[in-house]
N, C-alpha and C. Protein backbone atom coordinates (compact mmCIF):
# COMPACT_ATOMS: atom_id res chain seq x y z
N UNK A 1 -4.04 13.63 16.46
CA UNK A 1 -4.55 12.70 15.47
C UNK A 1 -3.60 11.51 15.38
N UNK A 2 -4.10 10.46 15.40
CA UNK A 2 -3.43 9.19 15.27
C UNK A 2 -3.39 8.86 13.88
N UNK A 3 -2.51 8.06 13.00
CA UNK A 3 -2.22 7.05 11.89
C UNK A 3 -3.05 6.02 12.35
N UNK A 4 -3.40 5.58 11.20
CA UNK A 4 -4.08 3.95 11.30
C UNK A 4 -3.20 3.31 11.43
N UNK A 5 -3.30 1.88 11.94
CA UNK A 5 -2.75 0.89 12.19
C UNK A 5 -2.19 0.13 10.83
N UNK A 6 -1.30 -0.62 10.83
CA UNK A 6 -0.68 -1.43 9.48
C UNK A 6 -2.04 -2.01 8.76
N UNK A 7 -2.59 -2.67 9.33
CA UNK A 7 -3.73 -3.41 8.84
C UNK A 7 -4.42 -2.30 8.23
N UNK A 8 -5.26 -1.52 9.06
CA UNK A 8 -5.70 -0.58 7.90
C UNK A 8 -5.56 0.28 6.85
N UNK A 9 -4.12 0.65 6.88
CA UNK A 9 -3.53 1.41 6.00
C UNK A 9 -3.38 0.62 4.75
N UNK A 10 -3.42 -0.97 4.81
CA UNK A 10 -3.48 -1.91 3.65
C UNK A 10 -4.87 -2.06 3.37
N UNK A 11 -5.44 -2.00 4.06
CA UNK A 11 -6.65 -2.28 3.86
C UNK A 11 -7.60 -0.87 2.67
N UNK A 12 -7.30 0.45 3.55
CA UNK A 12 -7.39 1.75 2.39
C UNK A 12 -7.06 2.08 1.23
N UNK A 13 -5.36 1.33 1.40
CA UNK A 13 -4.73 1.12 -0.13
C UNK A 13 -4.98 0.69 -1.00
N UNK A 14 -5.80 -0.79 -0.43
CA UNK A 14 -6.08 -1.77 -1.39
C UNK A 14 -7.39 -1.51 -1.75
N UNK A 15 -8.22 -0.75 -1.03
CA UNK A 15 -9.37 -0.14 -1.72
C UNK A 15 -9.37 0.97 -2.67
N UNK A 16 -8.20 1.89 -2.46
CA UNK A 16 -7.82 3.03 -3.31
C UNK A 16 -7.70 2.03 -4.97
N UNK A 17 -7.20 0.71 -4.62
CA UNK A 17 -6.27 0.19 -5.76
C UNK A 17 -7.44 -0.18 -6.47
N UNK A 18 -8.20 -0.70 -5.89
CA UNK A 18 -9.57 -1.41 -6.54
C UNK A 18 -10.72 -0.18 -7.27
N UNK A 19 -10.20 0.76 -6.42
CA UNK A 19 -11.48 2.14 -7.28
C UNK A 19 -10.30 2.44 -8.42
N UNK A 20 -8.96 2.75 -8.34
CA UNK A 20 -8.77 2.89 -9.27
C UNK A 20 -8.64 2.40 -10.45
N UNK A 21 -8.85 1.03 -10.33
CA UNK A 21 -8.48 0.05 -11.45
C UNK A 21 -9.90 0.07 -12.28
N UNK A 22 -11.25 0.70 -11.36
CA UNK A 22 -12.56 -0.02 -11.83
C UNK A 22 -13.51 -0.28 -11.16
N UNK A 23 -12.85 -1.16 -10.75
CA UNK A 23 -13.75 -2.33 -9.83
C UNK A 23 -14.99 -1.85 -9.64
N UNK A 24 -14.75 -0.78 -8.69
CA UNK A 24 -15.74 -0.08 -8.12
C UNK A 24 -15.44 1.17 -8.10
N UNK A 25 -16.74 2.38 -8.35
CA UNK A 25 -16.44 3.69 -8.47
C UNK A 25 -15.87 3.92 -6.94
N UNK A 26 -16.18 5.68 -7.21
CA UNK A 26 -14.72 6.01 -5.65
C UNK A 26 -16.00 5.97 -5.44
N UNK A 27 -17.48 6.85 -5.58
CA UNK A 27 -18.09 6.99 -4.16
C UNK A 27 -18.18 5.92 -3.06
N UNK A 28 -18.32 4.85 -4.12
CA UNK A 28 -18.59 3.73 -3.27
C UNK A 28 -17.29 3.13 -2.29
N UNK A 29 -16.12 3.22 -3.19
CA UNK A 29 -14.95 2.99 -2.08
C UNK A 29 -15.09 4.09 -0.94
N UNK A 30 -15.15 5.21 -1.10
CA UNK A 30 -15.20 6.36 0.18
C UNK A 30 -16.13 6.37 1.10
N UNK A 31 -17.34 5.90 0.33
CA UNK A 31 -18.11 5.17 1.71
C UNK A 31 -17.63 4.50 2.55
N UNK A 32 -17.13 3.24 1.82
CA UNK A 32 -16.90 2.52 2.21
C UNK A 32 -15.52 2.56 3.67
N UNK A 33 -14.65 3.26 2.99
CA UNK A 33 -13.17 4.08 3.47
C UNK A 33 -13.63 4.94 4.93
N UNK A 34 -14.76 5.30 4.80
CA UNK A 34 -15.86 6.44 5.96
C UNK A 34 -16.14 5.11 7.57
N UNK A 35 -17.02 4.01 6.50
CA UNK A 35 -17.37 3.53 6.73
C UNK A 35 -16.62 2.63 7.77
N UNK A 36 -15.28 2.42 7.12
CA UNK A 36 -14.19 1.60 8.06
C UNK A 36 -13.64 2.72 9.01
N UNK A 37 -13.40 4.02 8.88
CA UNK A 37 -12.88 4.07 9.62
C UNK A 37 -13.97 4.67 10.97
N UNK A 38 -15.28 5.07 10.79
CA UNK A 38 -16.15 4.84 12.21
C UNK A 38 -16.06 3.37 12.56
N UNK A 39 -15.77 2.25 12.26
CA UNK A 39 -16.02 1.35 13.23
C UNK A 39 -14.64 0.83 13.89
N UNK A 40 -13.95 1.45 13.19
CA UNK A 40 -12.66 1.32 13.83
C UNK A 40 -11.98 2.93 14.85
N UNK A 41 -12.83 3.53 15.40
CA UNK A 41 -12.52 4.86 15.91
C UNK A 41 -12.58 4.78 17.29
N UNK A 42 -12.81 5.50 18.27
CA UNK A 42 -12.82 5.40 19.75
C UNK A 42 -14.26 5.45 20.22
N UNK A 43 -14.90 6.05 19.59
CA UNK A 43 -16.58 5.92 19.58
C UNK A 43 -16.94 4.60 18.93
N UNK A 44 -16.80 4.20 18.07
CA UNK A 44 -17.09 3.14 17.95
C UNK A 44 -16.57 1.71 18.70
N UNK A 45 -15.46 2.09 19.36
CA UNK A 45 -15.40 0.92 20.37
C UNK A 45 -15.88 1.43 21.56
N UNK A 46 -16.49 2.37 22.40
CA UNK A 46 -17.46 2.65 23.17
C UNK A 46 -18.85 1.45 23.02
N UNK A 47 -18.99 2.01 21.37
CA UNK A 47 -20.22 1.27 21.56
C UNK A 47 -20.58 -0.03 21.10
N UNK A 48 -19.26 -0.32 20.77
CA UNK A 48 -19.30 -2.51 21.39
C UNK A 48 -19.28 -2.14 22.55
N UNK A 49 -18.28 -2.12 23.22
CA UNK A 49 -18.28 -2.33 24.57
C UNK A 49 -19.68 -2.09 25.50
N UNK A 50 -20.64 -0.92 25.26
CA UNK A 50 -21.39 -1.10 25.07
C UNK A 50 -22.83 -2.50 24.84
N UNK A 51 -22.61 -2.86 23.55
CA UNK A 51 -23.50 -3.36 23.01
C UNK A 51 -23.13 -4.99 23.50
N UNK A 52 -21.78 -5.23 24.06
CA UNK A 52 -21.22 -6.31 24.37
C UNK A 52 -22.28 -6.47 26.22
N UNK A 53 -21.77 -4.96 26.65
CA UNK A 53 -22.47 -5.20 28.14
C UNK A 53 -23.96 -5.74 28.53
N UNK A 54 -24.68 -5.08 27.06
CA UNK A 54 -25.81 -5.50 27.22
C UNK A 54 -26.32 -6.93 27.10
N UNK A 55 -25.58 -7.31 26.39
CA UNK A 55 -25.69 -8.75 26.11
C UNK A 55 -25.34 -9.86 27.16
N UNK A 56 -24.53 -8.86 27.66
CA UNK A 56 -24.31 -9.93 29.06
C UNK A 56 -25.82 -10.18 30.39
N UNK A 57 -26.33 -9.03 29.98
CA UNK A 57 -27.41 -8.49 31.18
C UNK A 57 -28.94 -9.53 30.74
């Protein structure tokens, strides 16, 4: 298992910071938290790369 990268680990934090303050309930941050981290995973850069090839064609 890998650590996220700097960027995202600020990026989780600062969403942790925002559900906790209010802002927004958690479900919605943990979606959201889900949400970032499939498009930032190894399957998900499959399928740019992917979705990039097609676009070339």
């Amino acid at each position: 298992m890998e650590l996220p990268s700097a960027d995202q680990l600020c990026f989780l934090a600062g969403l942790g910071v925002i559900a906790a303050v209010g802002i927004i309930e958690w479900p919605v941050a943990a979606a959201i938290a889900v949400g970032h981290g499939l498009a930032h995973s190894q399957h998900g850069k499959a399928l740019r790369e992917f979705g990039e090839a097609l676009e070339e064609a």
